[in-house]
PDB file of N, CA and C in Angstrom:
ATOM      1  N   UNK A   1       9.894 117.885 111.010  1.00  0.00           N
ATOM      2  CA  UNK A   1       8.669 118.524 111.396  1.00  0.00           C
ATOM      3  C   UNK A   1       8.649 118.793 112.888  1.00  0.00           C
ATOM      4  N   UNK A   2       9.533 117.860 113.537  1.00  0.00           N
ATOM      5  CA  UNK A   2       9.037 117.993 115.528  1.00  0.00           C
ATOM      6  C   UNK A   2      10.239 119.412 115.788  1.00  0.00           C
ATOM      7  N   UNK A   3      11.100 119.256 114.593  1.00  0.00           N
ATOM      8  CA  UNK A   3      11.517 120.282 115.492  1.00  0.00           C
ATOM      9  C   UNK A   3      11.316 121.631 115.170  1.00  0.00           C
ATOM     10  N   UNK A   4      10.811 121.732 114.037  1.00  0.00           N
ATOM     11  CA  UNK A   4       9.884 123.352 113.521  1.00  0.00           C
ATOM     12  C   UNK A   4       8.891 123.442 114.585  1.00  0.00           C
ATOM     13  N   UNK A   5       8.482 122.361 114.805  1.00  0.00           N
ATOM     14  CA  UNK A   5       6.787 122.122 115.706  1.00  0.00           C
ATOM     15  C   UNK A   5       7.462 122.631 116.681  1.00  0.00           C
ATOM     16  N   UNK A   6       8.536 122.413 117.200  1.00  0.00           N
ATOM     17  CA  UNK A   6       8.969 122.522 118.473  1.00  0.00           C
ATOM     18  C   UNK A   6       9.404 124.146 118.675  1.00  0.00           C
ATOM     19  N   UNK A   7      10.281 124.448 117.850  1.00  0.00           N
ATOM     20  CA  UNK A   7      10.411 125.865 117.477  1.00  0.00           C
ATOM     21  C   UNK A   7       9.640 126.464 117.248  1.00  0.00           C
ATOM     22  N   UNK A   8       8.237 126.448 117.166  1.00  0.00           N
ATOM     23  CA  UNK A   8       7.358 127.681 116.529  1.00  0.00           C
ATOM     24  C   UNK A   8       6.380 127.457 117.595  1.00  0.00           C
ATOM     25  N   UNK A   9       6.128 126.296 119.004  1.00  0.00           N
ATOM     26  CA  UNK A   9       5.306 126.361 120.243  1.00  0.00           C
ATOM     27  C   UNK A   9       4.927 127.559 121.064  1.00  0.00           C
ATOM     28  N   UNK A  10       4.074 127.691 121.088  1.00  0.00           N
ATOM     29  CA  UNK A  10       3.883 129.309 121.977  1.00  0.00           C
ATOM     30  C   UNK A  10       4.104 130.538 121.296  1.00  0.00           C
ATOM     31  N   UNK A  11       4.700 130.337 119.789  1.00  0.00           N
ATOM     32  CA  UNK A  11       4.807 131.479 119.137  1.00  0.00           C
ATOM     33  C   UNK A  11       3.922 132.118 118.476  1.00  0.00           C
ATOM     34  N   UNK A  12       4.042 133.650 117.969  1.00  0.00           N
ATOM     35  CA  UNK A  12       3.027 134.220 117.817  1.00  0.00           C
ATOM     36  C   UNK A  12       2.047 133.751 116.379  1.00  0.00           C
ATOM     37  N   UNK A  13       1.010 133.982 115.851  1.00  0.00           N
ATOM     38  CA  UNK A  13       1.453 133.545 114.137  1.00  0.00           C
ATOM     39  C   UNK A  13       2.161 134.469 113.339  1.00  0.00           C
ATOM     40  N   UNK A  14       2.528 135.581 113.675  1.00  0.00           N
ATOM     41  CA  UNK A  14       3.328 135.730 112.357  1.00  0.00           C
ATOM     42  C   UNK A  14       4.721 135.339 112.501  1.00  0.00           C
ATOM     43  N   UNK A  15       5.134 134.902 114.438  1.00  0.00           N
ATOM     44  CA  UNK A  15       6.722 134.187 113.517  1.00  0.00           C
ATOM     45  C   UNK A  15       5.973 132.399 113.291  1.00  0.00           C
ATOM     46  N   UNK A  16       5.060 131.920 113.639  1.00  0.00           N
ATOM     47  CA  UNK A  16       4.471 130.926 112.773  1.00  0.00           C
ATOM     48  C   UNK A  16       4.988 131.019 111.206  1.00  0.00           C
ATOM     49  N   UNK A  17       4.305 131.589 110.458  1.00  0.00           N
ATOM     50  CA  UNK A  17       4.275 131.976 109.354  1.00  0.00           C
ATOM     51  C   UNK A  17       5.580 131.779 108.785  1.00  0.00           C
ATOM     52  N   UNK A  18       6.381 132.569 109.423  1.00  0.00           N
ATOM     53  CA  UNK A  18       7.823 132.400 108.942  1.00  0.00           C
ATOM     54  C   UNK A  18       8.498 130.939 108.363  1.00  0.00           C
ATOM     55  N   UNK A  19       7.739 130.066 109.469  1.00  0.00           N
ATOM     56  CA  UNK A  19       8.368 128.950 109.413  1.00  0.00           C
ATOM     57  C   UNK A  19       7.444 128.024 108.604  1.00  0.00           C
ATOM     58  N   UNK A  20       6.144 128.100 107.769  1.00  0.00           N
ATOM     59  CA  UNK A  20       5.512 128.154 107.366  1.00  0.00           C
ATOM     60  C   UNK A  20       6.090 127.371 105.803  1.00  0.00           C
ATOM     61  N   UNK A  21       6.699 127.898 104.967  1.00  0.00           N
ATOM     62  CA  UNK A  21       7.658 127.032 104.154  1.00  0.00           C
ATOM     63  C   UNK A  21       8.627 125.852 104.693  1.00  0.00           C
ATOM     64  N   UNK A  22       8.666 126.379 105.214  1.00  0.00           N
ATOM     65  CA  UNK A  22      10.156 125.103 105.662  1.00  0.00           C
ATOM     66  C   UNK A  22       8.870 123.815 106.264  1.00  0.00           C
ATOM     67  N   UNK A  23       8.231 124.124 106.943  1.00  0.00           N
ATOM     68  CA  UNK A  23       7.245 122.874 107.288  1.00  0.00           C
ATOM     69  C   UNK A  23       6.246 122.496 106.292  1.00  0.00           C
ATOM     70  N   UNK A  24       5.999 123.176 105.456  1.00  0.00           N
ATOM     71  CA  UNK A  24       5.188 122.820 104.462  1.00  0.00           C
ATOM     72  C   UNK A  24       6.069 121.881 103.169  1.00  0.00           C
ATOM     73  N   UNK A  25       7.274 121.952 103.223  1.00  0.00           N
ATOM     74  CA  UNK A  25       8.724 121.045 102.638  1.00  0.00           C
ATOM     75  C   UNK A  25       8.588 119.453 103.620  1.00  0.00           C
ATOM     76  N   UNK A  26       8.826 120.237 105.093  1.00  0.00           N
ATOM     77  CA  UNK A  26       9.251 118.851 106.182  1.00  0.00           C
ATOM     78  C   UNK A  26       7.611 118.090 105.489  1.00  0.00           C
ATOM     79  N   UNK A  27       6.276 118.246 105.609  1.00  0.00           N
ATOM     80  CA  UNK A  27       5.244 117.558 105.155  1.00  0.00           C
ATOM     81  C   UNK A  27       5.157 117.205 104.277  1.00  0.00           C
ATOM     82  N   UNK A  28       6.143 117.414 102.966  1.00  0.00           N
ATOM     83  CA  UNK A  28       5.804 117.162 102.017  1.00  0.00           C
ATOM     84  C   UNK A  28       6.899 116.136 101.821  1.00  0.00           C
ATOM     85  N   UNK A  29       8.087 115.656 102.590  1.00  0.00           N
ATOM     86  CA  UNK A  29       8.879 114.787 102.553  1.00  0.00           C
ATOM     87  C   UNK A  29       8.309 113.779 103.307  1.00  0.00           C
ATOM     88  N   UNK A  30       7.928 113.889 104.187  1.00  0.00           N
ATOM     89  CA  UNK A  30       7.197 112.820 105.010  1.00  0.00           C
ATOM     90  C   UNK A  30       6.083 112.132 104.432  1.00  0.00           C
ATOM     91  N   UNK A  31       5.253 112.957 103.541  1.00  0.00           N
ATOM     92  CA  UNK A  31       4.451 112.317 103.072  1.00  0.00           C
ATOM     93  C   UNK A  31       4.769 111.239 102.090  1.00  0.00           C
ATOM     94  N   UNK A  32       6.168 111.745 100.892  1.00  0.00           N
ATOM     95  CA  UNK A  32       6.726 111.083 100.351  1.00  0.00           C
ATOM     96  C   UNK A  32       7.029 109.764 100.762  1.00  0.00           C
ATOM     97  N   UNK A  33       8.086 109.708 102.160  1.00  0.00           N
ATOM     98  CA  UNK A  33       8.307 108.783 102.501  1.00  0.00           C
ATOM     99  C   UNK A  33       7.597 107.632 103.013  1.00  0.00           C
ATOM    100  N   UNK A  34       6.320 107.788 103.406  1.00  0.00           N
ATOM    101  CA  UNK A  34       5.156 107.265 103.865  1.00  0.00           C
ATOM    102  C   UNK A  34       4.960 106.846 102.698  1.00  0.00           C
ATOM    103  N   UNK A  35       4.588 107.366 101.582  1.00  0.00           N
ATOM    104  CA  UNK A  35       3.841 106.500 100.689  1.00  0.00           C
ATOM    105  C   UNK A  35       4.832 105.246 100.480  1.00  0.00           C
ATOM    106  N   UNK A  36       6.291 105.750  99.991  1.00  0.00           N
ATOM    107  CA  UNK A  36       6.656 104.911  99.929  1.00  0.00           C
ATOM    108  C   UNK A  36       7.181 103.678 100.749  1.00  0.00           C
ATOM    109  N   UNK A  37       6.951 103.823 101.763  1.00  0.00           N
ATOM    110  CA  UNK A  37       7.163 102.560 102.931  1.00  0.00           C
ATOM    111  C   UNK A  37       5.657 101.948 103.033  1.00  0.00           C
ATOM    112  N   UNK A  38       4.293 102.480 102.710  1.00  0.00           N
ATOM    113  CA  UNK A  38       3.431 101.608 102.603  1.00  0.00           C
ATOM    114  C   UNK A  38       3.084 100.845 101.267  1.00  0.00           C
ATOM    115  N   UNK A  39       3.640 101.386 100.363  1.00  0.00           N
ATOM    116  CA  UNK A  39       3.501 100.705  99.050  1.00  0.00           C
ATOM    117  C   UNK A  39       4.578  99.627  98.782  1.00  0.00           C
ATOM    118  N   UNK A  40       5.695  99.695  99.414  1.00  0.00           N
ATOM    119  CA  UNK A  40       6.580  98.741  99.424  1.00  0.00           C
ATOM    120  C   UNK A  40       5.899  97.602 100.278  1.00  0.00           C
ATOM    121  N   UNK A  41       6.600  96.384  99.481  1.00  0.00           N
ATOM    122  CA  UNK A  41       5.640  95.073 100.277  1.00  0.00           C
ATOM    123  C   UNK A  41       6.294  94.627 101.879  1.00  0.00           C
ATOM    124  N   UNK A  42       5.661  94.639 102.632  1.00  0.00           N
ATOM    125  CA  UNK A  42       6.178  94.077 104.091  1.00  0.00           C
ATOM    126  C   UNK A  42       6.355  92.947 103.883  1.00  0.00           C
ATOM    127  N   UNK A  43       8.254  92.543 104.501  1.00  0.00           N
ATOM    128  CA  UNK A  43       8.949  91.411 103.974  1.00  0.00           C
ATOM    129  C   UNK A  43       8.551  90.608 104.909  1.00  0.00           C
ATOM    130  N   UNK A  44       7.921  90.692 106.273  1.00  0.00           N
ATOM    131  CA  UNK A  44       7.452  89.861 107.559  1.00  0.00           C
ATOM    132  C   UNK A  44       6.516  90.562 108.413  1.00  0.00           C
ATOM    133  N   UNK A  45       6.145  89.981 109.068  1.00  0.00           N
ATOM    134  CA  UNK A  45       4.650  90.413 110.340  1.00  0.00           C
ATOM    135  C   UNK A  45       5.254  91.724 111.427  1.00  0.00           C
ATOM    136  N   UNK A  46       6.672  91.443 111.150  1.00  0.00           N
ATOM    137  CA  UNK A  46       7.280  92.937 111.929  1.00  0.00           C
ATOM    138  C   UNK A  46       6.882  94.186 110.970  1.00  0.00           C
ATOM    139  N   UNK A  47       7.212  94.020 109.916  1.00  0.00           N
ATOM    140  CA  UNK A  47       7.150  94.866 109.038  1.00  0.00           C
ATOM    141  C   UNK A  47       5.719  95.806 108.661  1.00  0.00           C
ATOM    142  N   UNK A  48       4.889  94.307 108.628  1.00  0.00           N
ATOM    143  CA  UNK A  48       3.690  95.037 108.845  1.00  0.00           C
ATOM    144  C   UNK A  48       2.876  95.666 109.595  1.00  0.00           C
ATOM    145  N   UNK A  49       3.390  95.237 111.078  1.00  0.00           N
ATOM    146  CA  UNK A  49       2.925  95.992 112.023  1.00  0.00           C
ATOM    147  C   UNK A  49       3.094  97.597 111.865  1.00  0.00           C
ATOM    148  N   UNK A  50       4.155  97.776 111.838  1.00  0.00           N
ATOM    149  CA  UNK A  50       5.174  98.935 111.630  1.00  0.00           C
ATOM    150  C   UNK A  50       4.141  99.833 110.592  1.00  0.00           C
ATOM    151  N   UNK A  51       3.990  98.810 109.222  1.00  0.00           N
ATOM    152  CA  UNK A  51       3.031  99.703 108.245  1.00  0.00           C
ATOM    153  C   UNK A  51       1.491 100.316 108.975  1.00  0.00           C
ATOM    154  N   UNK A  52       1.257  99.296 109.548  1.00  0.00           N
ATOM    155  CA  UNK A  52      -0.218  99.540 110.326  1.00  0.00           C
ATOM    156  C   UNK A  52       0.289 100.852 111.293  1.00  0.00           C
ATOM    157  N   UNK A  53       0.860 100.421 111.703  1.00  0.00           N
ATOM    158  CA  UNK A  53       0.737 102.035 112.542  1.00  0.00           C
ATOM    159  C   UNK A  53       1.165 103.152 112.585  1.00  0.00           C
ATOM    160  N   UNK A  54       1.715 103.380 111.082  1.00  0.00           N
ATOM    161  CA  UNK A  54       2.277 104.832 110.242  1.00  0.00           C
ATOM    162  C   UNK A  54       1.000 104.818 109.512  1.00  0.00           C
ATOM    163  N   UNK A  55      -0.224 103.889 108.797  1.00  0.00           N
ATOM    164  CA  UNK A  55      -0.959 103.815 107.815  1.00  0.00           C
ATOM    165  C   UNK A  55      -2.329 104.378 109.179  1.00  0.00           C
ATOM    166  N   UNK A  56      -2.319 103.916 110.313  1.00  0.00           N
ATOM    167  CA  UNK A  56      -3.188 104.543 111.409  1.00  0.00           C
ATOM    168  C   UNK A  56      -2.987 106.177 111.952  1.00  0.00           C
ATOM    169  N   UNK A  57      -1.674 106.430 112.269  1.00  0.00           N
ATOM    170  CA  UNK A  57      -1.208 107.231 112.454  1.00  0.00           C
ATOM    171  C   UNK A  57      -0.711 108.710 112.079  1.00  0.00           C
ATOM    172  N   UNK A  58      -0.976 108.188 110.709  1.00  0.00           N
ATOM    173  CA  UNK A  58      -0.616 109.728 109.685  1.00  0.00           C
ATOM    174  C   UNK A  58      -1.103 109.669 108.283  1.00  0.00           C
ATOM    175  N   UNK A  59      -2.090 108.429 107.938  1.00  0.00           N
ATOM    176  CA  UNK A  59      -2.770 108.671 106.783  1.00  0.00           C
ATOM    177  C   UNK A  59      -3.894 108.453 106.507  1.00  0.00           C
ATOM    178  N   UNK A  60      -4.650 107.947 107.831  1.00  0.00           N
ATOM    179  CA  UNK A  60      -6.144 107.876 108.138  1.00  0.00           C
ATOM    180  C   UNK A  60      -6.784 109.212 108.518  1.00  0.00           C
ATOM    181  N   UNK A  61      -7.361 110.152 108.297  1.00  0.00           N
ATOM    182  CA  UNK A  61      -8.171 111.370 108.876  1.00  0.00           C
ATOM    183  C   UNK A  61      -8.288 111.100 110.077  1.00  0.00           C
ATOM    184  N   UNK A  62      -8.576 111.562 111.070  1.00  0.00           N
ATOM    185  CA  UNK A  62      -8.470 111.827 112.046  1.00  0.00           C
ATOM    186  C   UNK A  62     -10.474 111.368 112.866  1.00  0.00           C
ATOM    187  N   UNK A  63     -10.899 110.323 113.372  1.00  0.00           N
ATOM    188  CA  UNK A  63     -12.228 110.238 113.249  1.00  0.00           C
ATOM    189  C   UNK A  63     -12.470 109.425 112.092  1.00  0.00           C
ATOM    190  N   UNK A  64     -11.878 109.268 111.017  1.00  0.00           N
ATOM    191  CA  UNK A  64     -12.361 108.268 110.184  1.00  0.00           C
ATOM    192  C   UNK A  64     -12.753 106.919 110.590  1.00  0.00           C
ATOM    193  N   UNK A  65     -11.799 106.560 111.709  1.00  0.00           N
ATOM    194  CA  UNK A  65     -11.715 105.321 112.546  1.00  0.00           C
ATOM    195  C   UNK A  65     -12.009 105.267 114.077  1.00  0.00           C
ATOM    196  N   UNK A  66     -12.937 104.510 114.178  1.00  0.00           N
ATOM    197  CA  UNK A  66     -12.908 104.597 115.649  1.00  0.00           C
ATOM    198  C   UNK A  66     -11.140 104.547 116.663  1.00  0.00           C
ATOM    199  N   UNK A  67     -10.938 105.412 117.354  1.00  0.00           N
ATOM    200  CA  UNK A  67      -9.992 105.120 118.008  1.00  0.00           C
ATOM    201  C   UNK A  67      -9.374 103.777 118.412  1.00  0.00           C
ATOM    202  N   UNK A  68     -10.733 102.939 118.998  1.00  0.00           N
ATOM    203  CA  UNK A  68     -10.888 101.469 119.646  1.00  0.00           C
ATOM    204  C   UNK A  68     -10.284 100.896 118.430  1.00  0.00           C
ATOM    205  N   UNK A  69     -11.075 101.268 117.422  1.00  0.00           N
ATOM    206  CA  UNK A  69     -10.839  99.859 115.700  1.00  0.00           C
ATOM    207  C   UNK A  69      -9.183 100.304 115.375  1.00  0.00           C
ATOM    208  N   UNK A  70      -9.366 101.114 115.450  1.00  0.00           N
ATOM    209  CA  UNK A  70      -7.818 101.169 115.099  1.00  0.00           C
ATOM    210  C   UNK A  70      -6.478 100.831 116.435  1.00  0.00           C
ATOM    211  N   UNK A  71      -6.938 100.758 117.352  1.00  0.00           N
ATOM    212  CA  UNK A  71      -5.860 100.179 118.839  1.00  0.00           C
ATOM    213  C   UNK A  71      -5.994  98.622 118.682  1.00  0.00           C
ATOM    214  N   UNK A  72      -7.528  98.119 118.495  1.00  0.00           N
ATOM    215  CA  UNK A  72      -7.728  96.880 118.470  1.00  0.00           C
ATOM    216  C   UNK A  72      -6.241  96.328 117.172  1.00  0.00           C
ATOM    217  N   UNK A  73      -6.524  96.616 115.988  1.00  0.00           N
ATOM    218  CA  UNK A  73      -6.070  96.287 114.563  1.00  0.00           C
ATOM    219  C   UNK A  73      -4.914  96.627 115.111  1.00  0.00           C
ATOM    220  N   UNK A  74      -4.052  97.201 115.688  1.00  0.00           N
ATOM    221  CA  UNK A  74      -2.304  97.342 116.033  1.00  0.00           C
ATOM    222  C   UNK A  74      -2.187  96.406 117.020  1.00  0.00           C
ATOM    223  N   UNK A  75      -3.038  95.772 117.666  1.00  0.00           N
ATOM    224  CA  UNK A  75      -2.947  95.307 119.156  1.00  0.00           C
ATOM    225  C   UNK A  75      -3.145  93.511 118.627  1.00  0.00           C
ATOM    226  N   UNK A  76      -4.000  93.192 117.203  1.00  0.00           N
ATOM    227  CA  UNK A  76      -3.858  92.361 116.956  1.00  0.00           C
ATOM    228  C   UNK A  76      -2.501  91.733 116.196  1.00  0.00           C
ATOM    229  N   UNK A  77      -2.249  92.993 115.274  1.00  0.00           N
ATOM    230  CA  UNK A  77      -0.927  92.996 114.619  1.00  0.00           C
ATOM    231  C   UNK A  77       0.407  92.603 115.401  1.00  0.00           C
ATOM    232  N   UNK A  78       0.451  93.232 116.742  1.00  0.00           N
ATOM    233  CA  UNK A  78       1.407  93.236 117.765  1.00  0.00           C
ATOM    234  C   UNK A  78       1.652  91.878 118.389  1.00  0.00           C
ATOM    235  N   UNK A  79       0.329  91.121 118.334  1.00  0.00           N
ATOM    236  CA  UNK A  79      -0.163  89.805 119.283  1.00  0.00           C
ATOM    237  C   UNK A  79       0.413  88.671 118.321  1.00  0.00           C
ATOM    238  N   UNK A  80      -0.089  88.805 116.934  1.00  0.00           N
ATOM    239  CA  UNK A  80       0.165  87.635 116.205  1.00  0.00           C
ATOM    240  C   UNK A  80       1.822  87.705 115.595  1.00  0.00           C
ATOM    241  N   UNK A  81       2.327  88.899 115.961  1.00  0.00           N
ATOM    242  CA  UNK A  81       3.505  88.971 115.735  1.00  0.00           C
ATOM    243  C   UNK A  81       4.829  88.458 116.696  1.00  0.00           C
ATOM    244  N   UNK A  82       4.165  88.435 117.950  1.00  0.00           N
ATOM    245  CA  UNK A  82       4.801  88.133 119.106  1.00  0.00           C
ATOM    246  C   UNK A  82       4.740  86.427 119.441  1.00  0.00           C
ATOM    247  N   UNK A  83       3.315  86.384 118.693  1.00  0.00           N
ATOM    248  CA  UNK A  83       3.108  84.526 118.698  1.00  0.00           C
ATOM    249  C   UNK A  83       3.475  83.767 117.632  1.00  0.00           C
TER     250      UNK A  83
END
């Protein structure tokens, strides 16, 4: 996806468009893979961190969460993982 994203920056929309399939594929693999790395069980507190902040990051709406609630919840994840 970063590098369609990257390739299609500043471009017009119709060569947007072009690229328009091929990123609508890259999203639809990613999404795949996401589900399946959060549905798989986290084998340790590393692991879960990791889930928390792909599960913050790309499958929460955007505003669903306060920014803060969700930095706090990675920041606790990060803390008790380190202790």
């Amino acid at each position: 996806m970063r590098r369609i994203e990257g390739a299609t920056a500043g471009a017009s929309v119709e060569e947007e468009e072009t690229w328009l399939p091929a990123h609508d594929r890259a999203c639809a693999a990613m999404d795949d893979a996401l589900a399946r790395a959060i549905a798989a069980p986290a084998p340790d507190l590393a692991a879960l961190a990791v889930k928390l902040e792909l599960l913050f990051a790309h499958c929460i709406e955007p505003g669903a969460v306060e920014e803060e609630v969700a930095e706090a919840v990675i920041a606790d994840s990060r803390r008790l993982l380190s202790g």
